[in-house]
PDB file of N, CA and C in Angstrom:
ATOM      1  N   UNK A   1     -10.984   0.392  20.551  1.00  0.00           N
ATOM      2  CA  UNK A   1     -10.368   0.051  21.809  1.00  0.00           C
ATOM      3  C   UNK A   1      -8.984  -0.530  21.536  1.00  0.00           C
ATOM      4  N   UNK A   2      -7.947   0.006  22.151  1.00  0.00           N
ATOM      5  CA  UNK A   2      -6.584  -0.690  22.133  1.00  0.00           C
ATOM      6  C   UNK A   2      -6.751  -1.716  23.709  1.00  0.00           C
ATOM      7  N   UNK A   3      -6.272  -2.733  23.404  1.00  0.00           N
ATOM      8  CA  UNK A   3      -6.229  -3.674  24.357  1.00  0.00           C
ATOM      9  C   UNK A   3      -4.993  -4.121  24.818  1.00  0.00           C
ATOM     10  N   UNK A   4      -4.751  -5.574  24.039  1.00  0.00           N
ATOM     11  CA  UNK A   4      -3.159  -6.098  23.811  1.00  0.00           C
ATOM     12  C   UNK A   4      -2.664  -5.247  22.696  1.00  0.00           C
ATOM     13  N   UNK A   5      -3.056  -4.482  21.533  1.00  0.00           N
ATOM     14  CA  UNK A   5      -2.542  -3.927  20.557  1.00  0.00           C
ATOM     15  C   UNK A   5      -2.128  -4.888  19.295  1.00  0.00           C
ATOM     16  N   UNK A   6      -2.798  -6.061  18.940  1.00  0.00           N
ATOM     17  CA  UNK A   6      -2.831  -6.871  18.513  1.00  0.00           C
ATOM     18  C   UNK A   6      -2.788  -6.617  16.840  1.00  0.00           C
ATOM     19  N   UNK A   7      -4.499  -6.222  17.052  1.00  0.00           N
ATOM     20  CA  UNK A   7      -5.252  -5.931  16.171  1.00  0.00           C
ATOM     21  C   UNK A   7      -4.586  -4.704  15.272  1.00  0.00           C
ATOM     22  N   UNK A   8      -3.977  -3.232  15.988  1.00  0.00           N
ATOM     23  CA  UNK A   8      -3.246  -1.931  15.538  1.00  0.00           C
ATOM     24  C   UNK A   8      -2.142  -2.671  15.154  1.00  0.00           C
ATOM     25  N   UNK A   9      -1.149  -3.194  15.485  1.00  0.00           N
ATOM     26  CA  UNK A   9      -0.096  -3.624  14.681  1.00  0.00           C
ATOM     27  C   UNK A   9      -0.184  -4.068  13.636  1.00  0.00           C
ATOM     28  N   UNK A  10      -0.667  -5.176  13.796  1.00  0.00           N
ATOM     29  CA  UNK A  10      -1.672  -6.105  12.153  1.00  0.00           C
ATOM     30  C   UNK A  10      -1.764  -5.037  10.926  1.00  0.00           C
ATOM     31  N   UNK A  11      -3.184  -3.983  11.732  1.00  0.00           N
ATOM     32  CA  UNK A  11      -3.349  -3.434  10.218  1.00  0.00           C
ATOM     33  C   UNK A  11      -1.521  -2.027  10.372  1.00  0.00           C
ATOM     34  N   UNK A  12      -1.345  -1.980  11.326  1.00  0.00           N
ATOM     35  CA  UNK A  12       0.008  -0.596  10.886  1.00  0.00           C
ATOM     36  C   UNK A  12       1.042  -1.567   9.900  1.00  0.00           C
ATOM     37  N   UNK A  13       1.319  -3.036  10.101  1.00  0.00           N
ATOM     38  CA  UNK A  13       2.107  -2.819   9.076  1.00  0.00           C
ATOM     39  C   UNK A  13       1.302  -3.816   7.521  1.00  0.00           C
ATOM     40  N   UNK A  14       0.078  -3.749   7.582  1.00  0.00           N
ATOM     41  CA  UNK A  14      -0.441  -3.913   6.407  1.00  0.00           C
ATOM     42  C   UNK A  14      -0.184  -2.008   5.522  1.00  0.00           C
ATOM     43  N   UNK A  15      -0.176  -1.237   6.393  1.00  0.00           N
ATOM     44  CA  UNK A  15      -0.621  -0.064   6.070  1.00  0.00           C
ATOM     45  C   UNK A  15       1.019   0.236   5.178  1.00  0.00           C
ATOM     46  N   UNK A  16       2.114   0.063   6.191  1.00  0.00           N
ATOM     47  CA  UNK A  16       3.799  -0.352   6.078  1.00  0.00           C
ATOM     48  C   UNK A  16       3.738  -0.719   4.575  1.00  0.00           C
ATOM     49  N   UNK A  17       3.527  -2.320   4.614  1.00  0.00           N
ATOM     50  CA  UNK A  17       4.023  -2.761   3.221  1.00  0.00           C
ATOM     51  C   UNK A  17       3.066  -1.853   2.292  1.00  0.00           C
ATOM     52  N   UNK A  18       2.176  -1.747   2.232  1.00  0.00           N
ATOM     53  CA  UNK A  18       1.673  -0.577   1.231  1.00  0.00           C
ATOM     54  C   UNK A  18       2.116   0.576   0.778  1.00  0.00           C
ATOM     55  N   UNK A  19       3.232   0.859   1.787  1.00  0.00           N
ATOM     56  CA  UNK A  19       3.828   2.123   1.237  1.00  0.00           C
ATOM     57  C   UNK A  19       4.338   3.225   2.179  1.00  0.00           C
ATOM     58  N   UNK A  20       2.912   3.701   3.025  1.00  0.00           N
ATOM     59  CA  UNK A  20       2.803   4.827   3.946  1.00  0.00           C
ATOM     60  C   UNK A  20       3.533   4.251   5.064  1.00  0.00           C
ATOM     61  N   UNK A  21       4.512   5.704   5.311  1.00  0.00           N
ATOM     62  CA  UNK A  21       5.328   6.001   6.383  1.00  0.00           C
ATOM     63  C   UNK A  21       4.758   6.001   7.848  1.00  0.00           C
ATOM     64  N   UNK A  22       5.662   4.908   8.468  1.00  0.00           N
ATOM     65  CA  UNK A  22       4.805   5.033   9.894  1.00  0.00           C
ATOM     66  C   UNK A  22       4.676   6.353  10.706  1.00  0.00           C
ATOM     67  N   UNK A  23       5.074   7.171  10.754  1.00  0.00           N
ATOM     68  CA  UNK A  23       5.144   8.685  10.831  1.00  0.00           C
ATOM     69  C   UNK A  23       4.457   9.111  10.191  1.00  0.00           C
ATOM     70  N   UNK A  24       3.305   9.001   9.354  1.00  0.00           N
ATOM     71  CA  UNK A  24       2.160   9.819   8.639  1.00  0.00           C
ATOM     72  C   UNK A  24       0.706   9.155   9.183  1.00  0.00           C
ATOM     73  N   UNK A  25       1.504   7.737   9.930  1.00  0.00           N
ATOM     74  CA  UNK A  25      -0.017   6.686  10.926  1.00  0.00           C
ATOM     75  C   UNK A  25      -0.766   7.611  12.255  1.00  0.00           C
ATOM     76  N   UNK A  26      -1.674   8.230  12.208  1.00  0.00           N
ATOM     77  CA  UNK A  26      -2.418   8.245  13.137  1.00  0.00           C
ATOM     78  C   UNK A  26      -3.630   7.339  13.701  1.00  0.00           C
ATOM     79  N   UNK A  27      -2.993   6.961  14.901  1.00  0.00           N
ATOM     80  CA  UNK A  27      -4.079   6.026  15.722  1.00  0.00           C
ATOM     81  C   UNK A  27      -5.112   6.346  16.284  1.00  0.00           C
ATOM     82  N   UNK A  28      -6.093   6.336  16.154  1.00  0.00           N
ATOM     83  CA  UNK A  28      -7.158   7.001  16.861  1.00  0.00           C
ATOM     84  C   UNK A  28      -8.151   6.349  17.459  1.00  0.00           C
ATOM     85  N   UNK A  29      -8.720   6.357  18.707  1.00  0.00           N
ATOM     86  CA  UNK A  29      -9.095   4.916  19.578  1.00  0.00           C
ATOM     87  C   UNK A  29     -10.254   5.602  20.738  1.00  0.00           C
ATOM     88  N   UNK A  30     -10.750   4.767  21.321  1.00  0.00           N
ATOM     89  CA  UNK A  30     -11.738   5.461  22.518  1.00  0.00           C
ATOM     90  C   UNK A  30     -11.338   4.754  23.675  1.00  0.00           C
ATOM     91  N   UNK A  31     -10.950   4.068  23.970  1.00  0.00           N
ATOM     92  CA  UNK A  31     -10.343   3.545  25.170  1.00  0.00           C
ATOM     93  C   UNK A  31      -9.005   2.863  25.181  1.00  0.00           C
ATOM     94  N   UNK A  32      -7.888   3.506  25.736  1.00  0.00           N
ATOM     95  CA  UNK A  32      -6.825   2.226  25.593  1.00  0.00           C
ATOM     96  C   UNK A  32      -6.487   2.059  27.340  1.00  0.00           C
ATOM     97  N   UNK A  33      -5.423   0.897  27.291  1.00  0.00           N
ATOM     98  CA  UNK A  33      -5.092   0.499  28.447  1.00  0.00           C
ATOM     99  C   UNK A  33      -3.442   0.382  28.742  1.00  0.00           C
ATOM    100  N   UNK A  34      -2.774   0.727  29.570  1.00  0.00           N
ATOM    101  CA  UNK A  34      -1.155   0.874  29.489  1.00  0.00           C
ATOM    102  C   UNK A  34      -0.597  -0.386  28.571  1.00  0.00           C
ATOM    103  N   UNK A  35      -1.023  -1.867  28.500  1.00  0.00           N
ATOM    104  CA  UNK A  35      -0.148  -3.170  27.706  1.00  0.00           C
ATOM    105  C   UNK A  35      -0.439  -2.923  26.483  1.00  0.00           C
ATOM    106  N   UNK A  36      -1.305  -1.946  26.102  1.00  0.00           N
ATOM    107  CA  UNK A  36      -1.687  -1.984  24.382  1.00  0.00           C
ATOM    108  C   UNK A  36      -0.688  -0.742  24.190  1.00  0.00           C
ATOM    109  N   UNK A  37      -0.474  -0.140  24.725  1.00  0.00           N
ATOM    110  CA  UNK A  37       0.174   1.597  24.629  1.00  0.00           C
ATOM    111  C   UNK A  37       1.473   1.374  24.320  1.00  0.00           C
ATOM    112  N   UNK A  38       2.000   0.329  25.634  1.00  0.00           N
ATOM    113  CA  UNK A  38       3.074  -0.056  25.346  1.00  0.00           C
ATOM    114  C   UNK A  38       3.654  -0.636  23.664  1.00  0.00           C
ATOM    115  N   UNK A  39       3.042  -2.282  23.454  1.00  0.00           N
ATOM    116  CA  UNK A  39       3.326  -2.348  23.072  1.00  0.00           C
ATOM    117  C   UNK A  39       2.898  -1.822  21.073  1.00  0.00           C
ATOM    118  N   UNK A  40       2.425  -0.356  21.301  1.00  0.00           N
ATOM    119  CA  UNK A  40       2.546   0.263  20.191  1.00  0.00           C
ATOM    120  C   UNK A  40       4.022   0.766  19.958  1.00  0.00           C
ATOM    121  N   UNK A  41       4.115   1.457  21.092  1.00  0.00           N
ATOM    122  CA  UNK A  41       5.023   2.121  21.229  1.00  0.00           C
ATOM    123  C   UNK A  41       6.039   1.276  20.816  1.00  0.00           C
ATOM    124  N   UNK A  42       6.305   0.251  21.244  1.00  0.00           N
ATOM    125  CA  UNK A  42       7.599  -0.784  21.346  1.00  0.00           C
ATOM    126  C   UNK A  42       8.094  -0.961  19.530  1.00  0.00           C
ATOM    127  N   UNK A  43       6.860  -1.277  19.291  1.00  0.00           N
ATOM    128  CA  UNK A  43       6.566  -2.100  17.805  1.00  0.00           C
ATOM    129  C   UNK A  43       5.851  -1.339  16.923  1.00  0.00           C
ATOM    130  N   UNK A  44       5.953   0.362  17.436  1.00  0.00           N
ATOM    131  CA  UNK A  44       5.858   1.105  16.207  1.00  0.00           C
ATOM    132  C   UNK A  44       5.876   2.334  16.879  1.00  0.00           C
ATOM    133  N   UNK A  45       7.167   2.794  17.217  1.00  0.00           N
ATOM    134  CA  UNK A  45       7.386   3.629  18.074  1.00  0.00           C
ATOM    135  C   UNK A  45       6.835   5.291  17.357  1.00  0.00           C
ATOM    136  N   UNK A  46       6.976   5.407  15.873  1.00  0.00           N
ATOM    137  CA  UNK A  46       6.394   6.749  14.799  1.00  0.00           C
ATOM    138  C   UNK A  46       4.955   6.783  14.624  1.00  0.00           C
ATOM    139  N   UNK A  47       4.567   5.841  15.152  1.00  0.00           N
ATOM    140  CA  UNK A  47       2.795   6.131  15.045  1.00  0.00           C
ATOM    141  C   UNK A  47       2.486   6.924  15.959  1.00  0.00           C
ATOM    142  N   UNK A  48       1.746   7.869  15.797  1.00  0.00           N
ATOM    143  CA  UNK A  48       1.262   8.829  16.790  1.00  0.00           C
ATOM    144  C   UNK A  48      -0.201   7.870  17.583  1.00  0.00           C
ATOM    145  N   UNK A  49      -0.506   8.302  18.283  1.00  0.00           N
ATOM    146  CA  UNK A  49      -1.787   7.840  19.038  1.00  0.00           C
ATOM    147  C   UNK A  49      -2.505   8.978  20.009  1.00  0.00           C
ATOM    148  N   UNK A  50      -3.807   8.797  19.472  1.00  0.00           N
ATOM    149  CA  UNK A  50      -5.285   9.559  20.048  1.00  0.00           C
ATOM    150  C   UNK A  50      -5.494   8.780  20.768  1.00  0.00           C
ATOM    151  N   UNK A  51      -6.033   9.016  22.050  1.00  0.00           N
ATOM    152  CA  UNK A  51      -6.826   8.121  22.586  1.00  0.00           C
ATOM    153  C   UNK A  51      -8.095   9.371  23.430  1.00  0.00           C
ATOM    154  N   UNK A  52      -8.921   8.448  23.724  1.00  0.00           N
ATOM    155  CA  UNK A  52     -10.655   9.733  24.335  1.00  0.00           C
ATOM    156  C   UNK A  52      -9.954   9.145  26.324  1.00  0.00           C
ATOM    157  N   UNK A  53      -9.639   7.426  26.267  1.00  0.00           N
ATOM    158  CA  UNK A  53      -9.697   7.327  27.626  1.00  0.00           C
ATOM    159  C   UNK A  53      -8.584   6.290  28.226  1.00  0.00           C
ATOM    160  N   UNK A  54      -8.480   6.274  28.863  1.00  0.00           N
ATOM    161  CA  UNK A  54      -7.122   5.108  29.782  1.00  0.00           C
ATOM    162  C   UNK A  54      -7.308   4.766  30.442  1.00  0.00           C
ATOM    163  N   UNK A  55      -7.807   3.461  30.570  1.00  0.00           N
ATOM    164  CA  UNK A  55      -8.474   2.226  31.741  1.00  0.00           C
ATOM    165  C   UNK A  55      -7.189   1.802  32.854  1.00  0.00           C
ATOM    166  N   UNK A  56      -7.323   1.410  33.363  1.00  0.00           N
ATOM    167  CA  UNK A  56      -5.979   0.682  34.473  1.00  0.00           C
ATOM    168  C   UNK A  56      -5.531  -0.405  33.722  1.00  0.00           C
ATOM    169  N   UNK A  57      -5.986  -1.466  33.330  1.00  0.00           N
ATOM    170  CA  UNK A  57      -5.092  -2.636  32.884  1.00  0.00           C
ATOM    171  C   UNK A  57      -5.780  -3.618  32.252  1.00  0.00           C
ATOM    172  N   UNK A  58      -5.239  -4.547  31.511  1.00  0.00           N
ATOM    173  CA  UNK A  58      -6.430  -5.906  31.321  1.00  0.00           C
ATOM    174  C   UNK A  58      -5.944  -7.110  31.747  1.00  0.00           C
ATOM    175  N   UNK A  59      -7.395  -7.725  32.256  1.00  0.00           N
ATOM    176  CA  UNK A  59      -7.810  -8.979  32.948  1.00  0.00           C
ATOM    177  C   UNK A  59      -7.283 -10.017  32.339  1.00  0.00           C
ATOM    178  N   UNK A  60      -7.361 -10.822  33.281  1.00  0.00           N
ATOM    179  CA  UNK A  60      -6.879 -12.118  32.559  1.00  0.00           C
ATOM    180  C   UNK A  60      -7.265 -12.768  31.359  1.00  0.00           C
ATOM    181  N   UNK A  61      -8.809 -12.041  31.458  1.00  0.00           N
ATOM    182  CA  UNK A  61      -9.169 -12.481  29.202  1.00  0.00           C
ATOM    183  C   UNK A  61      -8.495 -11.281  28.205  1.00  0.00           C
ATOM    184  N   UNK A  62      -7.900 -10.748  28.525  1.00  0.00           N
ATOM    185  CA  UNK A  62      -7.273  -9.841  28.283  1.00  0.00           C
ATOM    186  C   UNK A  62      -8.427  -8.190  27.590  1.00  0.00           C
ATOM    187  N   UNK A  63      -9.525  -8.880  28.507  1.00  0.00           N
ATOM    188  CA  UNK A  63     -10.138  -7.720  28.745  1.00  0.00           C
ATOM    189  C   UNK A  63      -9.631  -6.115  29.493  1.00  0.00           C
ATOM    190  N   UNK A  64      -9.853  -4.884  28.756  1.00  0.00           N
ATOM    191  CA  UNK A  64      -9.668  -3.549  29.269  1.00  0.00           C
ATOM    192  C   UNK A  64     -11.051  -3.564  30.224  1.00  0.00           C
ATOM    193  N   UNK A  65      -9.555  -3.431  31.666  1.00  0.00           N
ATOM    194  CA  UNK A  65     -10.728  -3.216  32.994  1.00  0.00           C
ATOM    195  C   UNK A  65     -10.573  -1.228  33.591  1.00  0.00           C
ATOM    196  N   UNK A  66     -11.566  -1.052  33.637  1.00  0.00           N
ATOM    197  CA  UNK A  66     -13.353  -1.313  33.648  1.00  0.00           C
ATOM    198  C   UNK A  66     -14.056  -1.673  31.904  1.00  0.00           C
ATOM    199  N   UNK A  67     -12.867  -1.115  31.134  1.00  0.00           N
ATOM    200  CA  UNK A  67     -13.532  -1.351  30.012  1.00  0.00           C
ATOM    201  C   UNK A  67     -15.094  -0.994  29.263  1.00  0.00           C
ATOM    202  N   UNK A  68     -15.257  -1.032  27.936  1.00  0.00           N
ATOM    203  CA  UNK A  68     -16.746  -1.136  27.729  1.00  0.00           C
ATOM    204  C   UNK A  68     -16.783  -1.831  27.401  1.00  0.00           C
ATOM    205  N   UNK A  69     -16.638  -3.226  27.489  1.00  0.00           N
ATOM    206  CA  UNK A  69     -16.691  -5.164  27.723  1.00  0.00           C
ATOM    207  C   UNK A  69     -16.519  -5.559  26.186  1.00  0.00           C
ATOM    208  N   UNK A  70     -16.740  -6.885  26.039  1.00  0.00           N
ATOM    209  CA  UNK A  70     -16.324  -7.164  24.278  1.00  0.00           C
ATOM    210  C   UNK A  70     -17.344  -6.254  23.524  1.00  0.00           C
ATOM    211  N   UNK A  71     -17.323  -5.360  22.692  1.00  0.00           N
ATOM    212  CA  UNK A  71     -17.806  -4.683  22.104  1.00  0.00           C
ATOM    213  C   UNK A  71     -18.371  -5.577  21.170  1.00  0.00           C
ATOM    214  N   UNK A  72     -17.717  -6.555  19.788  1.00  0.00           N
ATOM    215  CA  UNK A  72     -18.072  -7.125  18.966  1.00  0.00           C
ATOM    216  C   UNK A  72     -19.396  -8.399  20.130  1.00  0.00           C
ATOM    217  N   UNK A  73     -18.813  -8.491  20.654  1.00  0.00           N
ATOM    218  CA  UNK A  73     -20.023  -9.664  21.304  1.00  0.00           C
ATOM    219  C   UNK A  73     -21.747  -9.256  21.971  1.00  0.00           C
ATOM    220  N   UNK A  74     -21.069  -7.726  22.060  1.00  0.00           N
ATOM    221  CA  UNK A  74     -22.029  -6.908  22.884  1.00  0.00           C
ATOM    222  C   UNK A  74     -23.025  -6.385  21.349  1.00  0.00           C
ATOM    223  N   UNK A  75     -22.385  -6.091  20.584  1.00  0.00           N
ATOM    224  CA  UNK A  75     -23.048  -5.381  19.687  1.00  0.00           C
ATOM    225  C   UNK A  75     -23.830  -6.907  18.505  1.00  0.00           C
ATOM    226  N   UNK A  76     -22.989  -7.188  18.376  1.00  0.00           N
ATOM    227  CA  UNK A  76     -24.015  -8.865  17.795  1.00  0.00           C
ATOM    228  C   UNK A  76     -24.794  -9.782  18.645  1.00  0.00           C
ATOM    229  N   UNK A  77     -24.655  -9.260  20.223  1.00  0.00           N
ATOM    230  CA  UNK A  77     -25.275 -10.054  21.206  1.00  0.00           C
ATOM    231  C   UNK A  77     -25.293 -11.961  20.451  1.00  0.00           C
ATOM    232  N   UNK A  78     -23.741 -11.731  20.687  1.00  0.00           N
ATOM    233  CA  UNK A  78     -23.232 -13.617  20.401  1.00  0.00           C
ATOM    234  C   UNK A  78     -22.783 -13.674  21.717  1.00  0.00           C
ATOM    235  N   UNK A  79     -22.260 -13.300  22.842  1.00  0.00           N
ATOM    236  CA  UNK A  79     -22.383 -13.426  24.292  1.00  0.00           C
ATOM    237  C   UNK A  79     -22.796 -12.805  25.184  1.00  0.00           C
ATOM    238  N   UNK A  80     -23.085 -12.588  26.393  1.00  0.00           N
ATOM    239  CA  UNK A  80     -23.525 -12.130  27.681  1.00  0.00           C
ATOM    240  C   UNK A  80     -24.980 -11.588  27.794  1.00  0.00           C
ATOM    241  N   UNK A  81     -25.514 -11.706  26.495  1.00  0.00           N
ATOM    242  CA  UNK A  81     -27.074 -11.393  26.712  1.00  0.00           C
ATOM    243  C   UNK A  81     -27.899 -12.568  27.330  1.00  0.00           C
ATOM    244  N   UNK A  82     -27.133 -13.791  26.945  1.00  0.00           N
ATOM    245  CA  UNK A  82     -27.808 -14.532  27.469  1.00  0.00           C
ATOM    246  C   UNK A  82     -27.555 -15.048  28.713  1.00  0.00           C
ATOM    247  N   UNK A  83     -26.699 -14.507  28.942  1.00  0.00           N
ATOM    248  CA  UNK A  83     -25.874 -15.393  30.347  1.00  0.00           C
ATOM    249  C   UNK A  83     -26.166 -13.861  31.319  1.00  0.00           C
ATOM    250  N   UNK A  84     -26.970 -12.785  31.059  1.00  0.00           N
ATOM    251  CA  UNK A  84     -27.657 -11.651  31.732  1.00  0.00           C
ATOM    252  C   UNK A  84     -26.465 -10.925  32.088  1.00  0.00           C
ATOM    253  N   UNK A  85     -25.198 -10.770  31.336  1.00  0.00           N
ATOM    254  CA  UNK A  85     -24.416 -10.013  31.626  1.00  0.00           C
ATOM    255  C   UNK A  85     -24.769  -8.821  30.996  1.00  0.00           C
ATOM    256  N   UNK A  86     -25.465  -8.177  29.778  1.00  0.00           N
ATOM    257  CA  UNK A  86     -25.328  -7.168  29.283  1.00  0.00           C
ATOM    258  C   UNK A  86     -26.704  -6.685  29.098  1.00  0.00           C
ATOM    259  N   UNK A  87     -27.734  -6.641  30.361  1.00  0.00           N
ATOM    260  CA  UNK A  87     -29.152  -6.517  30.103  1.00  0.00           C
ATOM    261  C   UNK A  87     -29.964  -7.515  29.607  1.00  0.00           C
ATOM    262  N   UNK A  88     -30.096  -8.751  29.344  1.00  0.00           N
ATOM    263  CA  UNK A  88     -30.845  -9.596  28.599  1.00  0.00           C
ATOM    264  C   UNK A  88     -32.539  -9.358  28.889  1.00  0.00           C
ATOM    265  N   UNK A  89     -33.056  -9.402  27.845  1.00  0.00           N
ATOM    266  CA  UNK A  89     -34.237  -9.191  27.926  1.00  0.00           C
ATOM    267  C   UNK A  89     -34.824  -7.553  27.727  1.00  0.00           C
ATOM    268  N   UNK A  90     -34.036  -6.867  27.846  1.00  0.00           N
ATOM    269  CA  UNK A  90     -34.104  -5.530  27.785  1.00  0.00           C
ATOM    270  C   UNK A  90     -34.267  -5.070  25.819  1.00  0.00           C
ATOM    271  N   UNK A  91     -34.752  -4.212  25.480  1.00  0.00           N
ATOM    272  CA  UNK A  91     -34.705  -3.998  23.832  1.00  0.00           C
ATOM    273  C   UNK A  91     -33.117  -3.553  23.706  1.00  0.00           C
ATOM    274  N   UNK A  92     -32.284  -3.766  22.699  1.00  0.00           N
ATOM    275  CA  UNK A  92     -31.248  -3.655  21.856  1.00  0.00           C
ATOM    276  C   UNK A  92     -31.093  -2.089  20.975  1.00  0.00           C
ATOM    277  N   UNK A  93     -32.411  -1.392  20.627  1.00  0.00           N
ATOM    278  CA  UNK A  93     -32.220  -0.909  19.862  1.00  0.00           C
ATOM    279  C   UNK A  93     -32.000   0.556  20.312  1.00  0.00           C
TER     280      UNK A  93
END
């Protein structure tokens, strides 16, 4: 998921000082949202980018709305299982 684009910058220019040309970076993602797009674009304008989908915008947690919600929280169920946001009580597997 591209969000704020936080996270893609971070590792594009870990990828940078290593060597590889930002023009050989392909991004490849399942949901982004126009403020993450942007600021790829802005702050690494030669990276190409895949994306599967394009949400409208993110929320004030800087959640992608409609989004598929915090993924890392959803998938370690460290939030909203218990607070019955993401099925609680239902099997996981």
């Amino acid at each position: 998921m591209l969000a704020t684009g936080g996270s893609a910058l971070m590792a594009i220019e870990v990828l940078k000082k290593a060597g590889v040309k930002e023009e050989n970076i392909l991004f490849i993602n399942v949901v982004s949202c126009p403020e993450g797009l942007k600021a790829l674009a802005d702050k690494a304008p030669l990276v190409r980018i895949l994306t599967c989908g394009l949400d409208t915008h993110l929320n004030q947690a800087k959640f992608i709305v409609p989004g598929l919600g915090d993924f890392g929280d959803r998938y370690y169920g460290t939030f909203g299982y218990a607070e019955g946001l993401w099925g609680a009580g239902r099997s996981r597997i």
